[in-house]
C-alpha atoms as a PDB file:
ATOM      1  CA  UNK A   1      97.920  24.836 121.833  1.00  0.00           C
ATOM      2  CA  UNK A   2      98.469  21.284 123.937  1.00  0.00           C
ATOM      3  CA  UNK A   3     101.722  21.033 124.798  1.00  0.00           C
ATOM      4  CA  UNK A   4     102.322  17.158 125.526  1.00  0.00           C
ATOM      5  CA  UNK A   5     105.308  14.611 125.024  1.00  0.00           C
ATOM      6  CA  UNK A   6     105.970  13.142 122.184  1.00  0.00           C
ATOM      7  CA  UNK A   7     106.868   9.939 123.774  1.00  0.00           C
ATOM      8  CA  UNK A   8     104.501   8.716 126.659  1.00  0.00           C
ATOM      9  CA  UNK A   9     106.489   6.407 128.278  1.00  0.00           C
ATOM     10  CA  UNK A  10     108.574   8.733 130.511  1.00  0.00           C
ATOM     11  CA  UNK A  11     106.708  12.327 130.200  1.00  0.00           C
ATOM     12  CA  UNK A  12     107.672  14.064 133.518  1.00  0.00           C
ATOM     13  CA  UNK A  13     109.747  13.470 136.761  1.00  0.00           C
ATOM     14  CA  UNK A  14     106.775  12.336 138.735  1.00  0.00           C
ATOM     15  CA  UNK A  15     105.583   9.153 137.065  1.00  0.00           C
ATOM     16  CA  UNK A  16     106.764   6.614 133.926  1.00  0.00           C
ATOM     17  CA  UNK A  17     105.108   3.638 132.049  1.00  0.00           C
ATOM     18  CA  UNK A  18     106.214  -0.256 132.184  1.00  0.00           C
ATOM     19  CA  UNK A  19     104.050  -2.100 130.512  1.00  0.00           C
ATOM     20  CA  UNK A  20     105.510  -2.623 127.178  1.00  0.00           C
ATOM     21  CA  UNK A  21     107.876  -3.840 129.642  1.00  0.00           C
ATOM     22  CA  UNK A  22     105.582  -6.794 131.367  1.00  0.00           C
ATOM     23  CA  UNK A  23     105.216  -4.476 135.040  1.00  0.00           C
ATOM     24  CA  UNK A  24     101.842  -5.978 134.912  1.00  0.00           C
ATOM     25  CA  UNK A  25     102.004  -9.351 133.085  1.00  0.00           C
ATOM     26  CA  UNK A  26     102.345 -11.148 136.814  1.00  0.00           C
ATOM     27  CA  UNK A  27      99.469 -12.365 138.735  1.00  0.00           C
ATOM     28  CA  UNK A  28      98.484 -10.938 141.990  1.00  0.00           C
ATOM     29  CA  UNK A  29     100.499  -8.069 140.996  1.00  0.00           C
ATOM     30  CA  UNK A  30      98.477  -5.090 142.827  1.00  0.00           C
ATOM     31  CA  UNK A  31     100.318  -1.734 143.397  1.00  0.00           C
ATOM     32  CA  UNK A  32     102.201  -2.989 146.797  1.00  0.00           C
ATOM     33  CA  UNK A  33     103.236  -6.222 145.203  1.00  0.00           C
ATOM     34  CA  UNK A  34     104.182  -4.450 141.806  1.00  0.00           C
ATOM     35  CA  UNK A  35     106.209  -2.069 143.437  1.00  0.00           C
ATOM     36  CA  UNK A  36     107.861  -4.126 146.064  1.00  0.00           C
ATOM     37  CA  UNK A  37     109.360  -6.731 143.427  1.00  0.00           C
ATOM     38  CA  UNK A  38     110.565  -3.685 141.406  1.00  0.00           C
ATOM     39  CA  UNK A  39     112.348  -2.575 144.658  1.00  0.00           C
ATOM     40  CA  UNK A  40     113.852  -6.598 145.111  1.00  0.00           C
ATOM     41  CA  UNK A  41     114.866  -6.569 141.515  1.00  0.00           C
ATOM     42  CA  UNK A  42     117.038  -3.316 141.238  1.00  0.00           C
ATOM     43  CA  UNK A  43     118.357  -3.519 144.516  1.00  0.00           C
ATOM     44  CA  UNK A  44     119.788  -6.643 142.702  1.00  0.00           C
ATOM     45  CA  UNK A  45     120.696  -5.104 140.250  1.00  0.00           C
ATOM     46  CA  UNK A  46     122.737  -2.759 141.126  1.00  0.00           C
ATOM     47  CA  UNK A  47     124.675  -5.276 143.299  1.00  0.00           C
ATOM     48  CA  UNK A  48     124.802  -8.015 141.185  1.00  0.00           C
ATOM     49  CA  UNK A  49     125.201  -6.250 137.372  1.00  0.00           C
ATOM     50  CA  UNK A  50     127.081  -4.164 135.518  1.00  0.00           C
ATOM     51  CA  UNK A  51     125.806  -2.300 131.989  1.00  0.00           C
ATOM     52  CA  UNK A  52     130.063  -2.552 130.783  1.00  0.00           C
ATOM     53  CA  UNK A  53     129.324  -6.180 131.477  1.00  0.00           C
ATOM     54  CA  UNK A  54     127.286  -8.299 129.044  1.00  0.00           C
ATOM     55  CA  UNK A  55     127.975 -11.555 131.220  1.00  0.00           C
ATOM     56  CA  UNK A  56     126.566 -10.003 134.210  1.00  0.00           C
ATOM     57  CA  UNK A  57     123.476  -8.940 132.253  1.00  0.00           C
ATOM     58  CA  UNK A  58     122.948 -12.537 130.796  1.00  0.00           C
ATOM     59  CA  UNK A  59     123.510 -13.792 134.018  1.00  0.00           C
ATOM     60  CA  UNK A  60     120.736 -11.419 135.763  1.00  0.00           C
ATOM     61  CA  UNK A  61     117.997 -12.206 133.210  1.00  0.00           C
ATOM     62  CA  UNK A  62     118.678 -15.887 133.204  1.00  0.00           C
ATOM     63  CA  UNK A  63     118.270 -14.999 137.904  1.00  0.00           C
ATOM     64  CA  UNK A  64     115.299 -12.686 137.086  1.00  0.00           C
ATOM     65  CA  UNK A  65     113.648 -13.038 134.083  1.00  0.00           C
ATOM     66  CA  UNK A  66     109.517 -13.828 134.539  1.00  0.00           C
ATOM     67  CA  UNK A  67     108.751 -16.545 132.771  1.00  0.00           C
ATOM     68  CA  UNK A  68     105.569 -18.218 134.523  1.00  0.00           C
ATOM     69  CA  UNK A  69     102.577 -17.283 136.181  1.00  0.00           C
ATOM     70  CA  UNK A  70     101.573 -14.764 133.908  1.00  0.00           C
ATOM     71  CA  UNK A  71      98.756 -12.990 132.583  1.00  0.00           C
ATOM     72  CA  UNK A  72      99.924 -13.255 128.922  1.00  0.00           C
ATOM     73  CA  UNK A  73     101.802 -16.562 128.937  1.00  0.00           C
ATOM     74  CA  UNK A  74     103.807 -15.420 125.243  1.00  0.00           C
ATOM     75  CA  UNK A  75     104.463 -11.554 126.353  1.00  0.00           C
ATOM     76  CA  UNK A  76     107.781 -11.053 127.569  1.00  0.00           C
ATOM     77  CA  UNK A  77     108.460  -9.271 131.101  1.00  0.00           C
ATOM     78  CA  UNK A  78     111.564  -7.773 130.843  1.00  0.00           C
ATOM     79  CA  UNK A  79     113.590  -8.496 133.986  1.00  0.00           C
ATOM     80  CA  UNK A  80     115.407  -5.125 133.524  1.00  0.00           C
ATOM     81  CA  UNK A  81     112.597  -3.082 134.477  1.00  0.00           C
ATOM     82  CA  UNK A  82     113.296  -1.357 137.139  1.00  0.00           C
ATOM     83  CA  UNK A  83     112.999   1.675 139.814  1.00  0.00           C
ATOM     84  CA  UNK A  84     114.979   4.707 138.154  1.00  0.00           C
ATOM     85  CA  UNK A  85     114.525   6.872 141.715  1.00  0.00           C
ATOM     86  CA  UNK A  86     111.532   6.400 144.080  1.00  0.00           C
ATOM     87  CA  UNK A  87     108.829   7.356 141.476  1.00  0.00           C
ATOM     88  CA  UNK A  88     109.547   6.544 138.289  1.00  0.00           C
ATOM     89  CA  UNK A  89     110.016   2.762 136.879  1.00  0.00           C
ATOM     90  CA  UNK A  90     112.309   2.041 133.052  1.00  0.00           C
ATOM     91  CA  UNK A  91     114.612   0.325 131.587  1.00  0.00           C
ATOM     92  CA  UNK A  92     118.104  -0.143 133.786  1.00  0.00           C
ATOM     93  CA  UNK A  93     120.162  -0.900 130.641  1.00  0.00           C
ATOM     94  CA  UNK A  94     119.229   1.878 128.890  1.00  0.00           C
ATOM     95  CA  UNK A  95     122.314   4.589 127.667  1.00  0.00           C
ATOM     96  CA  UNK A  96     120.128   7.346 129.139  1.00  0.00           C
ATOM     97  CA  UNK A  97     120.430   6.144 132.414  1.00  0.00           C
ATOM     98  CA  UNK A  98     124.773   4.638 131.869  1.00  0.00           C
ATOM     99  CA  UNK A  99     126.448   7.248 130.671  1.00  0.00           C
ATOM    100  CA  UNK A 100     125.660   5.990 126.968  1.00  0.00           C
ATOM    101  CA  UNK A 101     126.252   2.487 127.232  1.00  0.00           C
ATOM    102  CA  UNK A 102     123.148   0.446 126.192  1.00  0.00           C
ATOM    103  CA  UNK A 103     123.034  -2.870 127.343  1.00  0.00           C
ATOM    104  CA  UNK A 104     118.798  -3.691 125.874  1.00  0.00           C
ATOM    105  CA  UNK A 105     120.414  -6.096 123.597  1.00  0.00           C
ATOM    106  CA  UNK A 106     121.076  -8.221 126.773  1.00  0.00           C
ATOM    107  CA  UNK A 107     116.983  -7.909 127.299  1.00  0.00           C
ATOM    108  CA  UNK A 108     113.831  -9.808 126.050  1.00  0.00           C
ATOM    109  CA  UNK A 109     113.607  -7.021 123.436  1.00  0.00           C
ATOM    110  CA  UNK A 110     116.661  -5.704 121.528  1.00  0.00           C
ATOM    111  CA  UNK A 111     118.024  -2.324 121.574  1.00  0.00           C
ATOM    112  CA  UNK A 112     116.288  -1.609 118.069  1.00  0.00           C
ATOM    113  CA  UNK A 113     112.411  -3.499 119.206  1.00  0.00           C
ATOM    114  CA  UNK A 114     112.956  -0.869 122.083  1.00  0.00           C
ATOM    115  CA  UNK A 115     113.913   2.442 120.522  1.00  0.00           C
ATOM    116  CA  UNK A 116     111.300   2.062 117.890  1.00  0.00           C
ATOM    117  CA  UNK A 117     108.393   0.709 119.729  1.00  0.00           C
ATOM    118  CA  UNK A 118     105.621   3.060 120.266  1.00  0.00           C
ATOM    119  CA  UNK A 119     101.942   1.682 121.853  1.00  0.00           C
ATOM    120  CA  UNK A 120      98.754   2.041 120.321  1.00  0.00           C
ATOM    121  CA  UNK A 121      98.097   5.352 122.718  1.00  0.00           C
ATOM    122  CA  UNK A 122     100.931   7.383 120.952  1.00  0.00           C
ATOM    123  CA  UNK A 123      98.631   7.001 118.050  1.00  0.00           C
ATOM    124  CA  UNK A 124      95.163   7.012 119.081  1.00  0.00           C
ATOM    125  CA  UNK A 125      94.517   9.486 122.376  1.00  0.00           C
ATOM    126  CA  UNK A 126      94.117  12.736 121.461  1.00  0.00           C
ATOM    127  CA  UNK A 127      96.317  15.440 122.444  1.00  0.00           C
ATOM    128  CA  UNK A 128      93.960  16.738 125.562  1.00  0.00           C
ATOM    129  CA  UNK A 129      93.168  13.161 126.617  1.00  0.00           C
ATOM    130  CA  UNK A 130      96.966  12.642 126.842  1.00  0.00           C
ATOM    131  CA  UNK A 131      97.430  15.820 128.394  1.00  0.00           C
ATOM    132  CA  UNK A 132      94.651  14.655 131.489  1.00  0.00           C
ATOM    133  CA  UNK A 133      96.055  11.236 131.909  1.00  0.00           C
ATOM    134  CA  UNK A 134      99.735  13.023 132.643  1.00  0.00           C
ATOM    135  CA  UNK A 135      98.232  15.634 134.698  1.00  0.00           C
ATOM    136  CA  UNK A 136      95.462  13.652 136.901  1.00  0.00           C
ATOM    137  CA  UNK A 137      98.119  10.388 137.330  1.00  0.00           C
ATOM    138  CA  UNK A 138     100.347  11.146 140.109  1.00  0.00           C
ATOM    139  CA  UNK A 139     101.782   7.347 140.162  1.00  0.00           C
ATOM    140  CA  UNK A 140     103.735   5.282 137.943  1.00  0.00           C
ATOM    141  CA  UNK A 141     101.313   2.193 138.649  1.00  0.00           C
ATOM    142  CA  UNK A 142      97.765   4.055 137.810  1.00  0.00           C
ATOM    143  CA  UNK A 143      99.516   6.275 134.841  1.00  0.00           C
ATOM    144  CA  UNK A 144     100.480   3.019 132.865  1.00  0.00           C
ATOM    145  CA  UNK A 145      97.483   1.098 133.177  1.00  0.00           C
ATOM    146  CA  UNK A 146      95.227   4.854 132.247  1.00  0.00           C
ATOM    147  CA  UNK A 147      97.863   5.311 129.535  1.00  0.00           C
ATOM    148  CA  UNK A 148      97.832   2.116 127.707  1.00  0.00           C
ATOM    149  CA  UNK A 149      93.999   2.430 127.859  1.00  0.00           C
ATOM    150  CA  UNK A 150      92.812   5.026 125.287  1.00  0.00           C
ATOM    151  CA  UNK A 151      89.593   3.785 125.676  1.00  0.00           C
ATOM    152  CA  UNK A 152      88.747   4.095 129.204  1.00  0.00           C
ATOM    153  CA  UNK A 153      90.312   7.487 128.571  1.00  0.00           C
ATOM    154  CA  UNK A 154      87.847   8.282 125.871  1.00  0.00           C
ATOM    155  CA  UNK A 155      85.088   7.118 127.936  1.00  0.00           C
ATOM    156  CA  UNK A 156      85.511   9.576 130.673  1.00  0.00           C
ATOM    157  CA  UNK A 157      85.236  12.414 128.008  1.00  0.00           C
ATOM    158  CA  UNK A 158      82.505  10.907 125.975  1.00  0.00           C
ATOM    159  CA  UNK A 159      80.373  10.420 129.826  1.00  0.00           C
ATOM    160  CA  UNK A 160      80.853  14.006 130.679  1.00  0.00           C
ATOM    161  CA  UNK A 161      79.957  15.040 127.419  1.00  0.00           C
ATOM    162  CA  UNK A 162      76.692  12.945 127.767  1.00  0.00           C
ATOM    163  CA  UNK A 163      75.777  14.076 131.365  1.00  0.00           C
ATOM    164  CA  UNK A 164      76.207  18.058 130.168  1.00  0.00           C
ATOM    165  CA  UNK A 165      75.044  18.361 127.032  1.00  0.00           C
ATOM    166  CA  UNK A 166      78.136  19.008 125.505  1.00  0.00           C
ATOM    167  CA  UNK A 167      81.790  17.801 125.013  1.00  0.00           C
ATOM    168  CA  UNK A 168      84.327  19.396 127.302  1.00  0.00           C
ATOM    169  CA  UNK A 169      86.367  21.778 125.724  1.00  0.00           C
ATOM    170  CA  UNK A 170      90.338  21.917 125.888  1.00  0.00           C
ATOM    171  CA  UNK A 171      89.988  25.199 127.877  1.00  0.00           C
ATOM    172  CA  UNK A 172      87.787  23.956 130.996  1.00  0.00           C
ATOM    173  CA  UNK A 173      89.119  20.762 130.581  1.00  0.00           C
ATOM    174  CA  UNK A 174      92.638  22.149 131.435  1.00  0.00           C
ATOM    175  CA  UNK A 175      91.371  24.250 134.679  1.00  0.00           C
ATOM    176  CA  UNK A 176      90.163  20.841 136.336  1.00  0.00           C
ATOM    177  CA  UNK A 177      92.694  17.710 135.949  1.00  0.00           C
ATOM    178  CA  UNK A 178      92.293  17.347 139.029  1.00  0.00           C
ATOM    179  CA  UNK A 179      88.688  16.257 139.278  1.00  0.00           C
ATOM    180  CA  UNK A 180      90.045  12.966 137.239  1.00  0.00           C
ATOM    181  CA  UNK A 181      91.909  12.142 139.889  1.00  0.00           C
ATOM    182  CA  UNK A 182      89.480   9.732 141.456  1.00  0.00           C
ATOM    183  CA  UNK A 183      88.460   8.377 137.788  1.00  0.00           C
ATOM    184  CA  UNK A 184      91.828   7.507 136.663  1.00  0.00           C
ATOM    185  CA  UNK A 185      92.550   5.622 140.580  1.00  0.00           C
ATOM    186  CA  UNK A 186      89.554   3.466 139.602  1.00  0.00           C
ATOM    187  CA  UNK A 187      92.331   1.533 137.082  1.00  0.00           C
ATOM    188  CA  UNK A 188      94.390   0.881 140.257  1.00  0.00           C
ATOM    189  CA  UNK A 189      92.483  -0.147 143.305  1.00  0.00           C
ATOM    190  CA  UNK A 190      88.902  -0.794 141.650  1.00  0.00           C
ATOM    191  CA  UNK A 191      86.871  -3.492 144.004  1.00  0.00           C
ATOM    192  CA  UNK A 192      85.462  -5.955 141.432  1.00  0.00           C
ATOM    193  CA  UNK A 193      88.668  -6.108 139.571  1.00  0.00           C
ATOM    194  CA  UNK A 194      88.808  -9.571 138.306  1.00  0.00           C
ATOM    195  CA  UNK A 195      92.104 -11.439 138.953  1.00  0.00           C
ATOM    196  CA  UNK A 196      93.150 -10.457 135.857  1.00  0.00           C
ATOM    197  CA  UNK A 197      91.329  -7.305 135.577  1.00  0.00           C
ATOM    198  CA  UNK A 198      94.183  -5.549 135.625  1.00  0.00           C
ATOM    199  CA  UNK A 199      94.407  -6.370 131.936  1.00  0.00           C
ATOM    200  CA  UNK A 200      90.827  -4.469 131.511  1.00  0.00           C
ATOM    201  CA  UNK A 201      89.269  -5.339 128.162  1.00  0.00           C
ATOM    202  CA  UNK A 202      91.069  -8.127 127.809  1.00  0.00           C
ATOM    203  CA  UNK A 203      91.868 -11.747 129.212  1.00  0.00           C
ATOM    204  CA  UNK A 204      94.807 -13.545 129.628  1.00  0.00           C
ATOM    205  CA  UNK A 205      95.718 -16.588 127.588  1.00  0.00           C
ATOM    206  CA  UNK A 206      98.519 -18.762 126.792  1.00  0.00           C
ATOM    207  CA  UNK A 207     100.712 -17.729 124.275  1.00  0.00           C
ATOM    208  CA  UNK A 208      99.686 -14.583 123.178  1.00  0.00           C
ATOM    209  CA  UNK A 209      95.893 -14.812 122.896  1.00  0.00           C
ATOM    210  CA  UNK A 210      94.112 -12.423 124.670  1.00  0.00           C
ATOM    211  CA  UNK A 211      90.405 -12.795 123.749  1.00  0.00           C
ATOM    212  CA  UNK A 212      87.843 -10.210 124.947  1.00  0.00           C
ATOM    213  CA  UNK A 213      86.408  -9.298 128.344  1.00  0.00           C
ATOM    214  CA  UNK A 214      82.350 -10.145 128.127  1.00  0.00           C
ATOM    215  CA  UNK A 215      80.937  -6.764 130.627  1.00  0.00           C
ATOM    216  CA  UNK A 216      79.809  -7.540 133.694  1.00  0.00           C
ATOM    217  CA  UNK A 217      75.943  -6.991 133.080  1.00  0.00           C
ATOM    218  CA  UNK A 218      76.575  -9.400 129.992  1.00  0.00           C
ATOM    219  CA  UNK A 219      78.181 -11.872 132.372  1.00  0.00           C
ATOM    220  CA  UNK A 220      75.563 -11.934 134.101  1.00  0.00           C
ATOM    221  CA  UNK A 221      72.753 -11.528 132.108  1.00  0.00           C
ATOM    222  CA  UNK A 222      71.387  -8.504 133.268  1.00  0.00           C
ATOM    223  CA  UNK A 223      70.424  -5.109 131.574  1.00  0.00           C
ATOM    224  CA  UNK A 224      73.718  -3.308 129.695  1.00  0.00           C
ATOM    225  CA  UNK A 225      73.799   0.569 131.277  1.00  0.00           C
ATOM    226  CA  UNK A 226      75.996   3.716 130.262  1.00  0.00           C
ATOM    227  CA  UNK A 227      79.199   2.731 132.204  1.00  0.00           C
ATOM    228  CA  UNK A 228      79.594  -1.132 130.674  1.00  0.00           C
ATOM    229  CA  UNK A 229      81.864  -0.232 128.402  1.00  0.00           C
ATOM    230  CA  UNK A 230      83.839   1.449 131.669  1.00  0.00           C
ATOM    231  CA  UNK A 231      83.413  -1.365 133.636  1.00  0.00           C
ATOM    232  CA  UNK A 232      85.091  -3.498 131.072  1.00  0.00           C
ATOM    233  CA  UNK A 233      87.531  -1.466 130.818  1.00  0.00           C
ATOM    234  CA  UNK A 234      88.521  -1.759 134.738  1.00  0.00           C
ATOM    235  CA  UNK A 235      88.195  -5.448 133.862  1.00  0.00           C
ATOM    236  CA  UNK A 236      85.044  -6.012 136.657  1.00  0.00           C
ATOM    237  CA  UNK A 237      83.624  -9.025 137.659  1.00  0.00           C
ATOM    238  CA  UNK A 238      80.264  -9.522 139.943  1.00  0.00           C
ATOM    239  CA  UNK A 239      78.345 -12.104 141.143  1.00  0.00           C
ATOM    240  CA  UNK A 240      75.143 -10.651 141.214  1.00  0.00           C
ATOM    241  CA  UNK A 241      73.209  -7.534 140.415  1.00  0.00           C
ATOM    242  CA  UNK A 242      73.189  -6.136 143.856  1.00  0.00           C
ATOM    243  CA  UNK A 243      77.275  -5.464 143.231  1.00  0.00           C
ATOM    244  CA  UNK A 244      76.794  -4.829 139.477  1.00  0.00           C
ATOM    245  CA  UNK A 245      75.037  -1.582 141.153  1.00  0.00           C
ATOM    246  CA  UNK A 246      77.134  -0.957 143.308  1.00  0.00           C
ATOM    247  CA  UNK A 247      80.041  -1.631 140.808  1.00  0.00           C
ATOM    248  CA  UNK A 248      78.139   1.257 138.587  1.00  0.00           C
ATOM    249  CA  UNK A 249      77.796   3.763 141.290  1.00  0.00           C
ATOM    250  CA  UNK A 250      81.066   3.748 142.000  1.00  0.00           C
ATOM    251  CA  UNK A 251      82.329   4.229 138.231  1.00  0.00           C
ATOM    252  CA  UNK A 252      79.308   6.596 138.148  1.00  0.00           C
ATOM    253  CA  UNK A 253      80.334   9.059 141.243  1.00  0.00           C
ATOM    254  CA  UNK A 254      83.845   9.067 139.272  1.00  0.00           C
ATOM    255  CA  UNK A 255      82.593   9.988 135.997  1.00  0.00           C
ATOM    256  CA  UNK A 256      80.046  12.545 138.004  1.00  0.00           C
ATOM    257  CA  UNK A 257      82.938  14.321 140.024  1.00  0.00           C
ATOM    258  CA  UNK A 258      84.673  15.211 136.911  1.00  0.00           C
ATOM    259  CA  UNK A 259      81.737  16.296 134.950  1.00  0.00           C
ATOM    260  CA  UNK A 260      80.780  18.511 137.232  1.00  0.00           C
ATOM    261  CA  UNK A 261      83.650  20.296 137.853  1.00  0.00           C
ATOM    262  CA  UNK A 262      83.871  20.497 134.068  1.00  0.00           C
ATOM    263  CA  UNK A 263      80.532  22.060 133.776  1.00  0.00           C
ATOM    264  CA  UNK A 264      81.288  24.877 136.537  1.00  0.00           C
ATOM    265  CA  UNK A 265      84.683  25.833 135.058  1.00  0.00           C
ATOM    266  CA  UNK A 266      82.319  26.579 131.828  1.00  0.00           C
ATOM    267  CA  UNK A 267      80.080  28.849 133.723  1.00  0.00           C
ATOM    268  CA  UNK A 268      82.930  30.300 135.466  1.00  0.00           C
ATOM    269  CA  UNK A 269      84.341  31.185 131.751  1.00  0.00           C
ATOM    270  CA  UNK A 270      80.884  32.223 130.596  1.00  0.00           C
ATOM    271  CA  UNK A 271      80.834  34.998 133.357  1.00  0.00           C
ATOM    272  CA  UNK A 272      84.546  36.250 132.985  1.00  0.00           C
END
C-alpha cells in the first residue's frame, strides 16, 4: 500500500507548498528572487509582528501585502507567507507554528478559507503520482509548482508508459524516484519558460481570468509532437523551430532518463 499525506501542502521536513498562498503570483519571481523576498519578509516579521497582536498583523499586511505586478491581477498573495526554517515556506500566523494562537483572520484568506481549502491535486493525482512528486522534489520552489500540476505529473507517467510498452507499476516506480529528479527540475529552471511560464498551462490576466496557454508548436505553427502537452505545461515559448527542437529534446532526455530507469528496475524484478 502507498503511504502518502493526506494533506499536500506540508508533507515532510524537507520541502512545503505556497501557492494557494500567491509564492508565485509575482513577476520575475524565479527561485533566487522567490526565495530571497521570503527571507526580507519574515525577517520582518519577526521584528516587526506579533501573532498576540492583531494591530501588528494589520499593520504588516497593509507594509507587505502584494498587490501589483502580478501574474493573476484578482488572486491574493498572502503577505504572511513565509520561511518556517531554511527549507520549508507556510503560513507565519498559523496556531501550529504560535503555540495555538491563529492570527489567518488578520490574512487575505480567513482562518476558515484556510483550514478548509484543499487544491485540485488533493483530488485528482493518484496516490503513486503523489508519492513521486514528494520523493523526487527536494525543494520547496520545484515541489509546489510539480504539485499544483497534476497534469504535468500525469504526463511523465503516461510518456514512460508510451516509450516501454507498458505503464509503470507502483513497485518499480517506487525503486527509482530518483530518476524524476531531472523531470520535475524542468518546472523550475526550464529555458523557454515564458515570463509567465511559471503559471504553465495557463496565462495571466487581470482579475482572475486566466485563459489557456496555446503550445509552442501551435504558436508557431509548426507540427504538434508527443511532449506538447509537456511543454505547455512548463509554460514554453520559442521563436522558431530550431528551439522548439531543442525545447523537445530537452523535455524528451527528461522523460527518457526516467523511463529507462523504470524499465530496468522491471527486469531487475523479472530476474529476482
Amino acid at each position: 500500500m502507498i503511504e502518502v499525506p493526506a494533506v499536500l501542502c506540508q508533507p515532510d521536513e524537507t520541502k512545503s507548498c505556497g501557492a494557494c498562498c500567491g509564492m508565485y503570483n509575482h513577476r520575475n519571481m524565479g527561485v533566487a528572487e522567490t526565495s530571497a523576498q521570503l527571507a526580507t519578509r519574515t525577517a520582518a516579521f519577526r521584528r516587526d509582528a506579533d501573532v498576540h497582536d492583531p494591530g501588528s498583523l494589520t499593520r504588516f499586511r497593509a507594509a507587505w501585502e502584494v498587490t501589483a505586478d502580478k501574474h493573476v491581477g484578482g488572486l491574493p498573495n498572502c503577505p504572511f507567507l513565509g520561511w518556517l526554517d531554511d527549507r520549508r515556506v507556510g503560513c507565519l500566523v498559523h496556531p501550529l507554528q504560535n503555540g495555538g494562537v491563529d492570527g489567518r483572520d488578520c490574512g487575505v484568506y480567513d482562518r476558515t478559507t484556510c483550514e478548509d481549502y484543499l487544491c485540485a491535486a488533493h483530488a485528482v493525482l493518484r496516490p503513486l503520482e503523489k508519492w513521486l512528486v514528494i520523493a523526487a522534489c527536494s525543494d520547496s520552489y520545484t515541489y509546489g509548482l510539480v504539485v499544483t500540476d497534476p497534469l504535468f505529473v500525469r504526463q511523465l507517467f503516461e510518456q514512460t508508459a508510451a516509450q516501454n510498452h507498458v505503464m509503470p507499476t507502483a513497485a518499480d516506480v517506487m525503486a527509482v524516484p530518483h530518476a524524476a529528479r531531472r523531470y520535475m527540475a524542468l518546472k523550475r529552471d526550464f529555458a523557454y519558460r515564458a515570463p509567465d511560464g511559471v503559471l504553465g498551462q495557463v496565462h495571466g490576466g487581470a482579475d482572475l481570468d486566466t485563459p489557456r496557454r496555446v503550445g509552442p508548436a501551435e504558436a508557431i505553427g509548426a507540427p504538434v509532437d508527443r511532449y506538447e502537452t509537456i511543454l505547455r505545461c512548463l509554460g514554453t515559448t520559442v521563436a522558431d523551430v530550431a528551439e522548439l527542437e531543442h525545447a523537445r529534446g530537452i523535455v524528451r532526455a527528461a522523460v527518457t532518463e526516467f523511463a529507462d530507469a523504470v524499465s530496468a528496475a522491471a527486469c531487475e524484478r523479472a530476474l529476482r
